[in-house]
Protein backbone atom coordinates (compact mmCIF):
# COMPACT_ATOMS: atom_id res chain seq x y z
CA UNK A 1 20.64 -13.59 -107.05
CA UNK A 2 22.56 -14.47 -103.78
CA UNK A 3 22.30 -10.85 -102.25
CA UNK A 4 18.97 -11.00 -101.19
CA UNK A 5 18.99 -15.24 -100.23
CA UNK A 6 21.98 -13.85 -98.01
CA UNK A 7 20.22 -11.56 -96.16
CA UNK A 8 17.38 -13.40 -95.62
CA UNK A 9 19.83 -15.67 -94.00
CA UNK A 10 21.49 -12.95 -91.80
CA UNK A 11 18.09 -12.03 -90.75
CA UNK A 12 17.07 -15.14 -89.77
CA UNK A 13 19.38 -15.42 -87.44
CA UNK A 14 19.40 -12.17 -85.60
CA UNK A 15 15.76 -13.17 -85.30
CA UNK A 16 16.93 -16.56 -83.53
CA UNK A 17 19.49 -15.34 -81.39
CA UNK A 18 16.78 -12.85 -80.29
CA UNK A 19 14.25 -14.93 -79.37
CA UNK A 20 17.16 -17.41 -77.68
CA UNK A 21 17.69 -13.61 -75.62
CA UNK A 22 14.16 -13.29 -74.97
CA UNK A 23 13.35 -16.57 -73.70
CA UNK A 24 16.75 -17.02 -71.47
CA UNK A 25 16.04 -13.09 -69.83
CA UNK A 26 12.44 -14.17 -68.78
CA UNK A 27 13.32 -17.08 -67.92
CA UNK A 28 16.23 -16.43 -65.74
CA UNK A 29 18.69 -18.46 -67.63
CA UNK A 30 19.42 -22.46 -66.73
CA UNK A 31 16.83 -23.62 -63.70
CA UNK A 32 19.94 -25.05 -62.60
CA UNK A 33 22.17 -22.44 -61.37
CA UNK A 34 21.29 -20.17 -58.08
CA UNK A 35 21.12 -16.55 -58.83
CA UNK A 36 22.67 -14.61 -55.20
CA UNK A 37 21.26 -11.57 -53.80
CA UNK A 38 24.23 -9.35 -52.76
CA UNK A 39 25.60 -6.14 -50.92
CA UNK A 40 28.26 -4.40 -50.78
CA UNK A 41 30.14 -3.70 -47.83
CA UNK A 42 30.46 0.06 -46.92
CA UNK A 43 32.35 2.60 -44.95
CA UNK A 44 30.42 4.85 -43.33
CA UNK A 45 28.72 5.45 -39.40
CA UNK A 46 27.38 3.34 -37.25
CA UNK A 47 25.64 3.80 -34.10
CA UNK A 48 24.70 0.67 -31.33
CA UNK A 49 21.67 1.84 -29.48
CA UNK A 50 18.83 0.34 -27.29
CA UNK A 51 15.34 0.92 -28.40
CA UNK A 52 12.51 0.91 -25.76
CA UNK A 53 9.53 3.02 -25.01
CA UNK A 54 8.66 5.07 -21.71
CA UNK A 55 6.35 7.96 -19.94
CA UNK A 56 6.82 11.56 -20.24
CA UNK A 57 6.70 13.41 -16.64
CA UNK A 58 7.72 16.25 -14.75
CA UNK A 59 11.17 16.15 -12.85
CA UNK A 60 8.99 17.25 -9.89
CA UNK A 61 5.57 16.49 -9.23
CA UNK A 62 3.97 17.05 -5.90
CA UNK A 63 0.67 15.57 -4.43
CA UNK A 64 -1.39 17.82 -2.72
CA UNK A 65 -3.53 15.83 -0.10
CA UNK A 66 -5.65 17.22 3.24
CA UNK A 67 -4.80 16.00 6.71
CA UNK A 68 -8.58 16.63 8.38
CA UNK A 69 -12.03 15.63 6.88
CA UNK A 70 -14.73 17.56 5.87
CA UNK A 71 -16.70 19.25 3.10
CA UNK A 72 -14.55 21.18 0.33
CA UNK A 73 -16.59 24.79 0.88
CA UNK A 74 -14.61 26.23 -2.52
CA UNK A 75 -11.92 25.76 -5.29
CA UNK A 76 -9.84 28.62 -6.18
CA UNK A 77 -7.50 26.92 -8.79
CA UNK A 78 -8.43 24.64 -11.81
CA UNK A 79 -6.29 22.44 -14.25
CA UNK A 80 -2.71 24.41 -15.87
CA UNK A 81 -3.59 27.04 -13.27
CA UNK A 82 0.18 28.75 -12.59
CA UNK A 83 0.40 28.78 -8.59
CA UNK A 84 3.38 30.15 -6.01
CA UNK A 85 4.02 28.19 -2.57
CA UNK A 86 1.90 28.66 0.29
CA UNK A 87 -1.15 30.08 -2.04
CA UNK A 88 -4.30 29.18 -0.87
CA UNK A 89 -6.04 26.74 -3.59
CA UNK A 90 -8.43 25.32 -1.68
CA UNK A 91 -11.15 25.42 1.28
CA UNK A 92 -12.80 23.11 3.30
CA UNK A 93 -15.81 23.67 5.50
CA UNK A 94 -14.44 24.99 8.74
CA UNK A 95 -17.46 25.10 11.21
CA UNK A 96 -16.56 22.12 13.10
CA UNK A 97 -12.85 22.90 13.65
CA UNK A 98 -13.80 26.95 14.68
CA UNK A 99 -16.00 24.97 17.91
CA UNK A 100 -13.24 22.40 18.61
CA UNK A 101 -11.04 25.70 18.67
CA UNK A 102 -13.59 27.70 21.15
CA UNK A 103 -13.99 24.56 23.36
CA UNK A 104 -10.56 24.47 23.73
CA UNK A 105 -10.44 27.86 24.69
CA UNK A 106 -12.81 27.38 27.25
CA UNK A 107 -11.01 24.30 28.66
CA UNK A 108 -7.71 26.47 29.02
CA UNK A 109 -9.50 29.53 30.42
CA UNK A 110 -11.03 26.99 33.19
CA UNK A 111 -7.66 25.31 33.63
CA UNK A 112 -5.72 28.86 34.28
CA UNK A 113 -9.19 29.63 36.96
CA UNK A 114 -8.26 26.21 38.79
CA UNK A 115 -4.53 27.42 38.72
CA UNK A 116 -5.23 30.63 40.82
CA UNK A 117 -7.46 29.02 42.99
CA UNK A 118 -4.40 26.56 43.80
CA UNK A 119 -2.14 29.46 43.75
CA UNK A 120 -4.45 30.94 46.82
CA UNK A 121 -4.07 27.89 48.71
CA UNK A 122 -0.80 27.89 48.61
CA UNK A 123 -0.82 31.38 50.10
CA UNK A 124 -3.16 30.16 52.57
CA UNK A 125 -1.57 27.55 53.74
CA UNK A 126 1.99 29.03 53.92
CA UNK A 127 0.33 32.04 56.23
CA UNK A 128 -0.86 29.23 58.18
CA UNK A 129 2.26 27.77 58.78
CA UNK A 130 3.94 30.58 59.43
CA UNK A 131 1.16 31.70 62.94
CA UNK A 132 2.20 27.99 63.39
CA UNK A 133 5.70 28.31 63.61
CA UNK A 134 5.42 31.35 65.89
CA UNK A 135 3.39 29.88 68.23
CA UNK A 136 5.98 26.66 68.34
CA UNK A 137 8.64 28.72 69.07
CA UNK A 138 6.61 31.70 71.39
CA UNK A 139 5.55 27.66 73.74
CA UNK A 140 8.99 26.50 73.46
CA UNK A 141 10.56 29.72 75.02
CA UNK A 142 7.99 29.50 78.01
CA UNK A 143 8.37 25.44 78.41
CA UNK A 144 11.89 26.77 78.97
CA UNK A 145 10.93 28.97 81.75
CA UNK A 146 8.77 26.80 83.30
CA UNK A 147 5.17 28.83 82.79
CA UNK A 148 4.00 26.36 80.52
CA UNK A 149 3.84 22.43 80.49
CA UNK A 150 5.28 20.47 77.99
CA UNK A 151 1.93 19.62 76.46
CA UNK A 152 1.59 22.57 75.08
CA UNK A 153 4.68 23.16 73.15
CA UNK A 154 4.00 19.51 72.09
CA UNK A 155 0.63 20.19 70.84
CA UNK A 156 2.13 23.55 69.04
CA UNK A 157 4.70 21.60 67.30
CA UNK A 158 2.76 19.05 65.68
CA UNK A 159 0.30 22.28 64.45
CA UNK A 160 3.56 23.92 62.84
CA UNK A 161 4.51 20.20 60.88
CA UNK A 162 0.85 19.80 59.60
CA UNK A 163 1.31 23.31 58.20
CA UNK A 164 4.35 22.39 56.25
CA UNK A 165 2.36 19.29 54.90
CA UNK A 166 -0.54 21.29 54.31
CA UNK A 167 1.72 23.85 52.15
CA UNK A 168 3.37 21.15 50.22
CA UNK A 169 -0.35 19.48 49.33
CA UNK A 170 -1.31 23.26 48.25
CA UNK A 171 2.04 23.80 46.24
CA UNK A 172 1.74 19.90 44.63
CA UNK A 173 -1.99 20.79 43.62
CA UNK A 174 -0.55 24.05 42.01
CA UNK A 175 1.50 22.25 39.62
CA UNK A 176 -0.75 19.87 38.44
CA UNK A 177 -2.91 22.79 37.94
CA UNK A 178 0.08 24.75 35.80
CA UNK A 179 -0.03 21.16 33.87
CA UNK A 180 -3.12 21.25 33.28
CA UNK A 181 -3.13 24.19 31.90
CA UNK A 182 -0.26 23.59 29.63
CA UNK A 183 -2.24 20.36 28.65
CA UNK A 184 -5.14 23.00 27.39
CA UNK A 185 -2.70 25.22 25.18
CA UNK A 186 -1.31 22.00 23.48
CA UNK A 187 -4.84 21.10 22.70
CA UNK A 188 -5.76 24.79 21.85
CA UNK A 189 -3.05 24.92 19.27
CA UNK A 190 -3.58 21.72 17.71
CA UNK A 191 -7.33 22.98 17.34
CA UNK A 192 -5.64 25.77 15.40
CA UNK A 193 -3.63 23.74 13.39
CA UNK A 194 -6.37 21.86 12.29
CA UNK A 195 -8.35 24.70 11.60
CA UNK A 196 -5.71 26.09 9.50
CA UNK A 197 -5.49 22.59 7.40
CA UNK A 198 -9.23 23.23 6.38
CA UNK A 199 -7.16 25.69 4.10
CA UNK A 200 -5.55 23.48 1.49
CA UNK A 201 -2.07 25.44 0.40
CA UNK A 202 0.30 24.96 -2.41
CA UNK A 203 3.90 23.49 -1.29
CA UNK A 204 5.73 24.21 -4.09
CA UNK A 205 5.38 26.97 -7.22
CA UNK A 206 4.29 25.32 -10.34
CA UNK A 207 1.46 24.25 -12.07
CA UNK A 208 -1.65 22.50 -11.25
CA UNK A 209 -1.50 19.11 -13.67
CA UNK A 210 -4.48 17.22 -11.62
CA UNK A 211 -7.79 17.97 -9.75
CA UNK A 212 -9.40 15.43 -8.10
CA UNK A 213 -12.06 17.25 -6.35
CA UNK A 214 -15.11 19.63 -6.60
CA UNK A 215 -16.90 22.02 -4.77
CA UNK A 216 -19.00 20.22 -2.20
CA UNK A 217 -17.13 17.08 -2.14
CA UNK A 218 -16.41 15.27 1.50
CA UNK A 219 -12.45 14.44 2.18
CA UNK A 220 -12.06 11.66 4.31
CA UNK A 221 -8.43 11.68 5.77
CA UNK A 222 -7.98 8.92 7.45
CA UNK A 223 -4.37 6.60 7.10
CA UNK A 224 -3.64 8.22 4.06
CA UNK A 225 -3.98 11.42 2.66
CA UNK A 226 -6.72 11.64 -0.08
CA UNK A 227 -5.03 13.46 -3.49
CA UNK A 228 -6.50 16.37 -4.11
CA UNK A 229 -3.94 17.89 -6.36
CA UNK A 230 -0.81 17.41 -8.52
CA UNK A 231 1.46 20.15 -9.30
CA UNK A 232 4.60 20.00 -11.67
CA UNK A 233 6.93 22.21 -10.28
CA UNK A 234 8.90 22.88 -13.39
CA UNK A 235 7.59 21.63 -16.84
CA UNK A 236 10.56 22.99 -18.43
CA UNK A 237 12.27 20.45 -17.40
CA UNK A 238 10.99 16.86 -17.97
CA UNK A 239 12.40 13.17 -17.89
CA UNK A 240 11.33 9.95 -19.34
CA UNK A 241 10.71 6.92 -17.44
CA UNK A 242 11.66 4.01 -19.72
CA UNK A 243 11.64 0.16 -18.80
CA UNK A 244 14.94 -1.63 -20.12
CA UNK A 245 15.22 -5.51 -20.78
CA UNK A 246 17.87 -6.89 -18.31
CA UNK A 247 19.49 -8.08 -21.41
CA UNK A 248 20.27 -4.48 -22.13
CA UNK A 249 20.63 -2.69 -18.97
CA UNK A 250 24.38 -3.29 -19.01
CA UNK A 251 24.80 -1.42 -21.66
CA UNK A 252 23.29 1.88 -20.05
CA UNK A 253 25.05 4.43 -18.30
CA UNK A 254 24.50 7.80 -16.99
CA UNK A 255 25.02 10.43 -19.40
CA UNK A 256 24.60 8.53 -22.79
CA UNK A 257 22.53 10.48 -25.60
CA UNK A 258 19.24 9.56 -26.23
CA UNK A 259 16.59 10.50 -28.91
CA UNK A 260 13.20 10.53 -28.30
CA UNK A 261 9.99 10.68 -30.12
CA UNK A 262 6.34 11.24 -28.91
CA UNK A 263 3.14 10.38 -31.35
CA UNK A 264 1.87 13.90 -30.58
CA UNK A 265 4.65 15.52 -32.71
CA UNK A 266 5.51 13.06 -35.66
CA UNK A 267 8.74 13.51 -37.52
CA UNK A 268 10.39 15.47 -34.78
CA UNK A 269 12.67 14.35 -32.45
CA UNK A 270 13.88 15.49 -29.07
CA UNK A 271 17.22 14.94 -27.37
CA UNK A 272 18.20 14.38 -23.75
CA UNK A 273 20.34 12.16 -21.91
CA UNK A 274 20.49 9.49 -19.12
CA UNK A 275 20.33 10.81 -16.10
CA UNK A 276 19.74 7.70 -14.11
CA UNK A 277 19.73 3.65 -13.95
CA UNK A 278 17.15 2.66 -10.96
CA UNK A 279 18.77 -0.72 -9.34
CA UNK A 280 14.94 -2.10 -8.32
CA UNK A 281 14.14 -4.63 -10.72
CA UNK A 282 10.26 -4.82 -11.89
CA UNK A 283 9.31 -8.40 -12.72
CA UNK A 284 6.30 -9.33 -14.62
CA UNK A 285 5.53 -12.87 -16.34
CA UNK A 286 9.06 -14.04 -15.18
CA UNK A 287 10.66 -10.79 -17.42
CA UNK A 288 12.87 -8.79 -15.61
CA UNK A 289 13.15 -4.72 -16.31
CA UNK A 290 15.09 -1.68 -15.02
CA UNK A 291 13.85 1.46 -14.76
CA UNK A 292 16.25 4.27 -16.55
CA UNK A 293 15.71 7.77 -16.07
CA UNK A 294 16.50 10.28 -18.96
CA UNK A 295 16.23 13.94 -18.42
CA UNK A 296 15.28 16.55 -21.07
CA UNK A 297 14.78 20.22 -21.71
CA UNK A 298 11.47 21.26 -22.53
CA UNK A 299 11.36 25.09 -23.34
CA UNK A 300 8.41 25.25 -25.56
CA UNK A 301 6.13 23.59 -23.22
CA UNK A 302 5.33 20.92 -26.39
CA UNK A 303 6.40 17.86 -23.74
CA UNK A 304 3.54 16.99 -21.95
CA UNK A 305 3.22 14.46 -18.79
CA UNK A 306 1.99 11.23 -19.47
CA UNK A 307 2.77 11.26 -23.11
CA UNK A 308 4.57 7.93 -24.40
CA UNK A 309 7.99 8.08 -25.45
CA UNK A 310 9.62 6.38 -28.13
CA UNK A 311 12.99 6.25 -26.48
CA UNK A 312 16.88 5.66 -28.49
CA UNK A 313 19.53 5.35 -26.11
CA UNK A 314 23.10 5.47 -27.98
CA UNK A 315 25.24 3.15 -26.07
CA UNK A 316 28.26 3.18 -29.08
CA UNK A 317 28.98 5.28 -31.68
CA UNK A 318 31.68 5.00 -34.68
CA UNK A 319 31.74 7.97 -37.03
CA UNK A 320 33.71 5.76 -39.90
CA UNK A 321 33.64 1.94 -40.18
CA UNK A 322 33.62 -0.92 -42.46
CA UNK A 323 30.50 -2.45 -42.27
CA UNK A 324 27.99 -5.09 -43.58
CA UNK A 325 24.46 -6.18 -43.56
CA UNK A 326 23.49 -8.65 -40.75
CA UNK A 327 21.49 -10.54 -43.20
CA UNK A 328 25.38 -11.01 -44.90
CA UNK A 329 26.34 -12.94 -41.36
CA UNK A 330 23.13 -15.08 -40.96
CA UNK A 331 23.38 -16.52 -44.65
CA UNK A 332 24.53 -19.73 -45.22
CA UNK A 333 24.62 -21.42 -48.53
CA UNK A 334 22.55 -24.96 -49.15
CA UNK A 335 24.52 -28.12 -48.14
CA UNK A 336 27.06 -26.23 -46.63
CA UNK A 337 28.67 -27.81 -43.10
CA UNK A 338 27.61 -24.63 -41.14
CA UNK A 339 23.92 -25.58 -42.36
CA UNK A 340 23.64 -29.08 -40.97
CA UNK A 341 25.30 -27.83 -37.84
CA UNK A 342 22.62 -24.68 -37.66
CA UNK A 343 19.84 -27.32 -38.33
CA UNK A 344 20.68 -29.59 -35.10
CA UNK A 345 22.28 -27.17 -32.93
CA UNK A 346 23.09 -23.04 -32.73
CA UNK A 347 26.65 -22.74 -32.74
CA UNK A 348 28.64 -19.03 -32.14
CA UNK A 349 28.88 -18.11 -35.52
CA UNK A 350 25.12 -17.41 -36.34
CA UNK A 351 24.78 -14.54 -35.45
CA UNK A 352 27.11 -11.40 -34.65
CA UNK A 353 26.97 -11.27 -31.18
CA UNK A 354 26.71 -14.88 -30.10
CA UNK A 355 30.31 -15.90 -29.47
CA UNK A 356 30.95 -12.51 -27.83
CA UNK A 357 33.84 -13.00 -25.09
CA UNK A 358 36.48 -15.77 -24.55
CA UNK A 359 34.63 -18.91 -23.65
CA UNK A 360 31.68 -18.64 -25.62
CA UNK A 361 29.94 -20.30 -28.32
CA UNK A 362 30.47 -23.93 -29.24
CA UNK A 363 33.18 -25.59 -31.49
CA UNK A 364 32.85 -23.23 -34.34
CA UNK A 365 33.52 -20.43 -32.11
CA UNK A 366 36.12 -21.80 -30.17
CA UNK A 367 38.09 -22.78 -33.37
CA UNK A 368 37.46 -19.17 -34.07
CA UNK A 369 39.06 -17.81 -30.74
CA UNK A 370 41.57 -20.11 -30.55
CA UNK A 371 42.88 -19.12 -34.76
CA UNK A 372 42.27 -15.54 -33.71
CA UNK A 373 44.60 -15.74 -30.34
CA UNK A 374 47.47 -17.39 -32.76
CA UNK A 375 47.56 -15.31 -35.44
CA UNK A 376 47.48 -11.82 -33.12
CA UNK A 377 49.71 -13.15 -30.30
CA UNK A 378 52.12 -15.36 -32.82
CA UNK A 379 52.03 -18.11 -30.71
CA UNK A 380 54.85 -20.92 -31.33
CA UNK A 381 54.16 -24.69 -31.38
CA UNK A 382 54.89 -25.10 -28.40
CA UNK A 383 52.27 -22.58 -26.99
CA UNK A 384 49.98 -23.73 -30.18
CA UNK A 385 49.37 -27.10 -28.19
CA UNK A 386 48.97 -26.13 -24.72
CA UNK A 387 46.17 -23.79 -26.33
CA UNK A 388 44.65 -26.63 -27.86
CA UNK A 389 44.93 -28.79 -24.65
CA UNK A 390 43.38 -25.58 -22.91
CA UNK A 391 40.62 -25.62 -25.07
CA UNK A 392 39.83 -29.52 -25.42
CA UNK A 393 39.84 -29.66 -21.30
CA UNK A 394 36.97 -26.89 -20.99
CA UNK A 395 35.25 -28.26 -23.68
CA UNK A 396 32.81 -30.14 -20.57
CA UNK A 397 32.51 -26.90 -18.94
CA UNK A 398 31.47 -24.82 -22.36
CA UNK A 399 28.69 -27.44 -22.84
CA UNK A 400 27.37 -27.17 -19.16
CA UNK A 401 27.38 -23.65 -19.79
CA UNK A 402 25.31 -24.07 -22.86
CA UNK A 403 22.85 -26.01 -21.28
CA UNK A 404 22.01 -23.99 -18.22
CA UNK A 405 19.45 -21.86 -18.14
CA UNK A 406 19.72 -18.02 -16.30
CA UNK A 407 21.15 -16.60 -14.39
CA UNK A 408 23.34 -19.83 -13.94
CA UNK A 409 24.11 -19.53 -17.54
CA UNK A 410 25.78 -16.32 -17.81
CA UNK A 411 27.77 -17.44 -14.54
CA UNK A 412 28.80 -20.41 -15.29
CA UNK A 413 30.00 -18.97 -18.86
CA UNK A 414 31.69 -15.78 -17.02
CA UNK A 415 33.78 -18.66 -14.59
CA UNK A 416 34.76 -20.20 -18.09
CA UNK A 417 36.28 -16.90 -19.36
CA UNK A 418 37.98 -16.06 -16.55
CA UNK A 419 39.56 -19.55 -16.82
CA UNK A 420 40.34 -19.53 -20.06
CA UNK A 421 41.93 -15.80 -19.47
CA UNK A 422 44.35 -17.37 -16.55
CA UNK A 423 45.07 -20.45 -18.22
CA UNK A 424 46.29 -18.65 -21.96
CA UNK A 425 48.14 -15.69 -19.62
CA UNK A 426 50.02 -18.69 -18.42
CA UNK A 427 51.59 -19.94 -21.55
CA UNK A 428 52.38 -16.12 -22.12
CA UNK A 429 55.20 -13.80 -22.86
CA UNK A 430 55.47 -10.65 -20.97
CA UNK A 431 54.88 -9.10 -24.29
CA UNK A 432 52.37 -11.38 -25.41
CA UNK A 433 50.31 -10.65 -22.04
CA UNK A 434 50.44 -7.06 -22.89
CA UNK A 435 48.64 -7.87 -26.16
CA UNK A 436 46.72 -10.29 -24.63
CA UNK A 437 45.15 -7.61 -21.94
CA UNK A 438 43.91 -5.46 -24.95
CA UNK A 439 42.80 -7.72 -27.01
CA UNK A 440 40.14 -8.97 -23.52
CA UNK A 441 39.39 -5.00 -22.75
CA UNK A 442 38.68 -4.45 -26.36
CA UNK A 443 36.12 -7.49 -26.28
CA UNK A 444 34.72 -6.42 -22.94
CA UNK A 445 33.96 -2.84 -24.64
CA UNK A 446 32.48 -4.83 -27.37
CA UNK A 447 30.10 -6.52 -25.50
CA UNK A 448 29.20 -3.64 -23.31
CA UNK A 449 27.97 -2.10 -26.58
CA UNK A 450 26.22 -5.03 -27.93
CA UNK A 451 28.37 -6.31 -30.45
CA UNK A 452 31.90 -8.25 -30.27
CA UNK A 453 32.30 -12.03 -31.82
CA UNK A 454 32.94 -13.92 -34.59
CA UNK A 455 31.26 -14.69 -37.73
CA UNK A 456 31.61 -15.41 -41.04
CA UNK A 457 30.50 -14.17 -44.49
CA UNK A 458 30.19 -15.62 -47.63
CA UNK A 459 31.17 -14.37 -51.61
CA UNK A 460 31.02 -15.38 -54.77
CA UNK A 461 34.42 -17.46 -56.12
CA UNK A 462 35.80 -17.41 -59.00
CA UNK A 463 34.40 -20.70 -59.83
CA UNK A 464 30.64 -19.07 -58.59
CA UNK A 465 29.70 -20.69 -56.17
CA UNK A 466 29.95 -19.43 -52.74
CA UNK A 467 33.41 -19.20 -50.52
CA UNK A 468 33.56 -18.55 -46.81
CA UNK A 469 35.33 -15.42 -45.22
CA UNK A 470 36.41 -15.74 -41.14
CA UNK A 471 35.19 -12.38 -39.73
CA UNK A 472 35.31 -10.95 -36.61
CA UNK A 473 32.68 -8.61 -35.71
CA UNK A 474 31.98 -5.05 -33.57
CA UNK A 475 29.07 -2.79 -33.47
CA UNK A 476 25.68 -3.74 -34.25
CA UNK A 477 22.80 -1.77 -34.88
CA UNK A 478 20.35 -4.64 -35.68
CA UNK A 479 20.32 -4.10 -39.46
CA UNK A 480 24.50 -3.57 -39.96
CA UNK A 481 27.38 -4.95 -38.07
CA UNK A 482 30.86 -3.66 -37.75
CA UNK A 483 33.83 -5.78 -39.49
CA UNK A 484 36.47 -5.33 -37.14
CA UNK A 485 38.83 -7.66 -39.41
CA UNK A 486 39.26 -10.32 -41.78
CA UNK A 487 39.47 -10.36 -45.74
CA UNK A 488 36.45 -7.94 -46.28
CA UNK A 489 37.55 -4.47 -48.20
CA UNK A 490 34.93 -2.06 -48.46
CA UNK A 491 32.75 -2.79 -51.93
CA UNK A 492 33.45 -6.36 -51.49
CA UNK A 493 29.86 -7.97 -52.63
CA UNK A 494 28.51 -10.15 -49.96
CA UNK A 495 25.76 -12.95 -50.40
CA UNK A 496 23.06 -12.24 -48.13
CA UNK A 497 20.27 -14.51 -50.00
CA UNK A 498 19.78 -16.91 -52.62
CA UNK A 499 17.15 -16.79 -55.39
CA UNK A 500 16.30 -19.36 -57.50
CA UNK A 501 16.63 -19.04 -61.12
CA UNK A 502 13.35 -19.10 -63.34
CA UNK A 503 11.69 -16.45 -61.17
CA UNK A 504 10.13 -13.74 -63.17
CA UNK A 505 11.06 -10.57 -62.39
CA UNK A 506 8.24 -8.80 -64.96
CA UNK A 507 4.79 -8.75 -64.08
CA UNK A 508 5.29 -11.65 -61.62
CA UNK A 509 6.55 -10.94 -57.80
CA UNK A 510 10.18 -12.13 -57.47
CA UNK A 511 10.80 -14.70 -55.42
CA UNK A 512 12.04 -13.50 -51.80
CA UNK A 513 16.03 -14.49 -50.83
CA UNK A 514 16.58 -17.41 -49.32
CA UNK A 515 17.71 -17.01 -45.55
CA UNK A 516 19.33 -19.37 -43.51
């Protein structure tokens, strides 16, 4: 008799403590306690690179204009026609340079007629002066002798000077005639220059990538040379014209890799590197860019100009690192100090990259610097204070700093860095110093690849709730960050989100994590 009121007993509650399950599983347990969203931290690659987009076009590209004006008589090449230099691709209507040509023949042939005629003269008048001289010198002999009178040898001599005059006049009108006709050749060879332009000519071998004319069309060269033609010397090789943030810029530098990806050819990439960083700056709506070259090989002909290029420049690369997601270093639990502070004011340790360099941030990242210079340099207490007077008498200039706006703000917070660097090298050992150099080149490299800084990440404690871990960071690549150190092992679970109990995770959508 008490077998089966037993087990109708034991059954009764399994089916309690089953339906207790039930309800605290959809339910997601007490309303009361947050449930985290976490990730692990990993060891593994990481890569820093600037995205950006730019314009596909040949290394080389030449414009092929016309110096006269006239009527294009005929076309001999057409788009992706192949062409070697000096081929004739084009004709213009030469009628009225072939009659500028013969009228300047004619003007030189009369030129060279006026030039003998003053050539004659010249002989002329030197035979002239020479009967002149011999009679001079035939009335001088007989003044001598007394058979003529002085009037006559006179009257002889002035004869003979006006032939010497006469024979310079015939020898000065000669040269103006050889001039002259010098004057005609210039202008019959620049008749035949021109006439020669009305044959339009490839400069270069390549290929024709533009046309800009038809048969029949008028050319008016004026100031500028109208286009009538682009040709790509070399479409095997190709470079990308990309526009870079000045933000980024400083992280570029010839001969970095760089990935690239054009609509025309999804899911492939192409490689090529930076070939050049353009110092002109383009501005537009108050934002400043730089234009970086990147060369690339282009062997199947696939690349073609004016395509758009989705461009990955790799300014940093690690091939093994601990690392963590950035939404791990921008979490901060509810109530917490480091919210309130976030709410009225961005401090350094927000973000991975925002205290990067001595003399950044505000308090938080100063604190930061100044427990991070201690513990790697071992400063004494007698060093521990100056730091801290070092720090509390530049606390002025790091809020100056923070309240300037660019370029004054990245200058007045590269004079604070430098400061701070002379003033800590001060308080110094030799050996100290030593340490102290790499521990400034290593943040330099840091921010040259866009990472560098403190931060801070938050786990779960042993009594659950959520426990702060000092961090300083490296690379970035916008969706991980490096941990350069602090008490993060790799598989350590992070918080990066909180989501509130009670959300079903069945048929309703889960509630998203709660960023800060």
């Amino acid at each position: 008799m008490k077998s089966p009121l037993r087990y109708s007993l034991i059954a009764a509650a399994l089916l309690l403590a089953g339906s207790t399950y039930t309800f605290w599983h959809f339910t997601g347990g007490t309303a009361d306690v947050p449930k985290f969203k976490l990730s692990k931290a990993e060891s593994g690659p990481l890569t820093a690179v600037v995205s950006a987009t730019g314009t596909l076009n040949p290394v080389v590209s030449v414009q092929v204009g016309s110096q006269v004006s006239g009527q294009i008589k005929e076309i001999l090449v057409d788009f992706n026609s192949s062409v070697k230099a000096n081929q004739l691709i084009a004709r213009l209507d030469p009628e009225t340079y072939e009659y500028r040509v013969r009228q300047a023949q004619a003007d030189l042939e009369a030129a060279r007629a006026t030039l003998g005629v003053q050539q004659a003269e010249v002989l002329r008048a030197k035979a002239n002066l020479s009967d002149a001289q011999r009679d001079f010198e035939r009335k001088k002999m007989l003044v001598e002798k007394n058979f003529i009178s002085s009037a006559e040898r006179d009257k002889a001599q002035t004869t003979f000077d006006a032939g010497r005059a006469s024979v310079q006049v015939a020898e000065a009108q000669a040269r103006n005639s050889e001039a002259l006709v010098r004057q005609r050749e210039a202008s019959l060879s620049s008749a035949r220059v021109d006439l020669e332009r009305t044959s339009i000519r490839a400069p270069v071998d390549g290929i024709v990538v533009k046309r800009s004319i038809e048969p029949g069309q008028t050319v008016a060269a004026s100031l500028q040379a109208p286009e009538l033609f682009v040709i790509a010397r070399n479409l095997t090789d190709m470079q990308v014209e990309t526009s870079i943030d000045e933000a980024d810029v400083g992280r570029i530098q010839p001969g970095q890799h760089v990935s690239f990806t054009v609509d025309a050819f999804p899911g492939r990439s192409f490689e090529g590197d930076v070939r050049q960083v353009r110092k002109a700056a383009t501005v537009v709506s108050n934002v400043v860019t730089y234009t970086v070259v990147v060369s690339t090989a282009n062997p199947e002909l696939s690349l073609l100009p004016g395509m758009t290029a989705n461009v990955r420049i790799i300014t940093a690369q690690k091939e093994k690192t601990l690392k963590v997601a950035n939404a791990a270093l921008r979490f901060r639990p509810t109530g917490s100090a480091d919210e309130k502070k976030n709410a009225s004011s961005s401090t350094a340790t927000a973000s991975p990259a925002s205290t990067s360099g001595t003399g950044g941030g505000g308090n938080g990242g100063q604190n930061a610097q100044r427990e991070r210079l201690i513990a790697e340099l071992k400063l004494d207490a007698p060093q521990q204070e100056k730091l801290a007077a070092i720090y509390a008498a530049m606390n002025d200039k790091f809020a100056a700093a923070r309240e300037a706006v660019q370029p004054e703000k990245s200058r007045a917070q590269e004079r604070n860095r430098a400061e701070i660097r002379d003033k800590v090298s001060a308080i110094l050992t030799p050996e100290q110093k030593q340490r102290y150099a790499e521990m400034n080149a290593e943040t330099q490299a840091n921010r040259a690849s866009g990472g560098g800084g403190s931060g801070r990440v938050w786990v779960v404690g042993d009594d659950g709730k959520p426990k702060a871990i000092e961090v300083r960071l490296g690379l970035t690549d916008g969706a991980m960050t490096e941990i350069v150190s602090g008490d993060v092992r790799e598989g350590s679970e992070v918080i990066t989100g909180v989501q509130t109990a009670g959300t079903k995770t069945g048929s309703g959508a889960p509630a998203g994590p709660r960023l800060f």
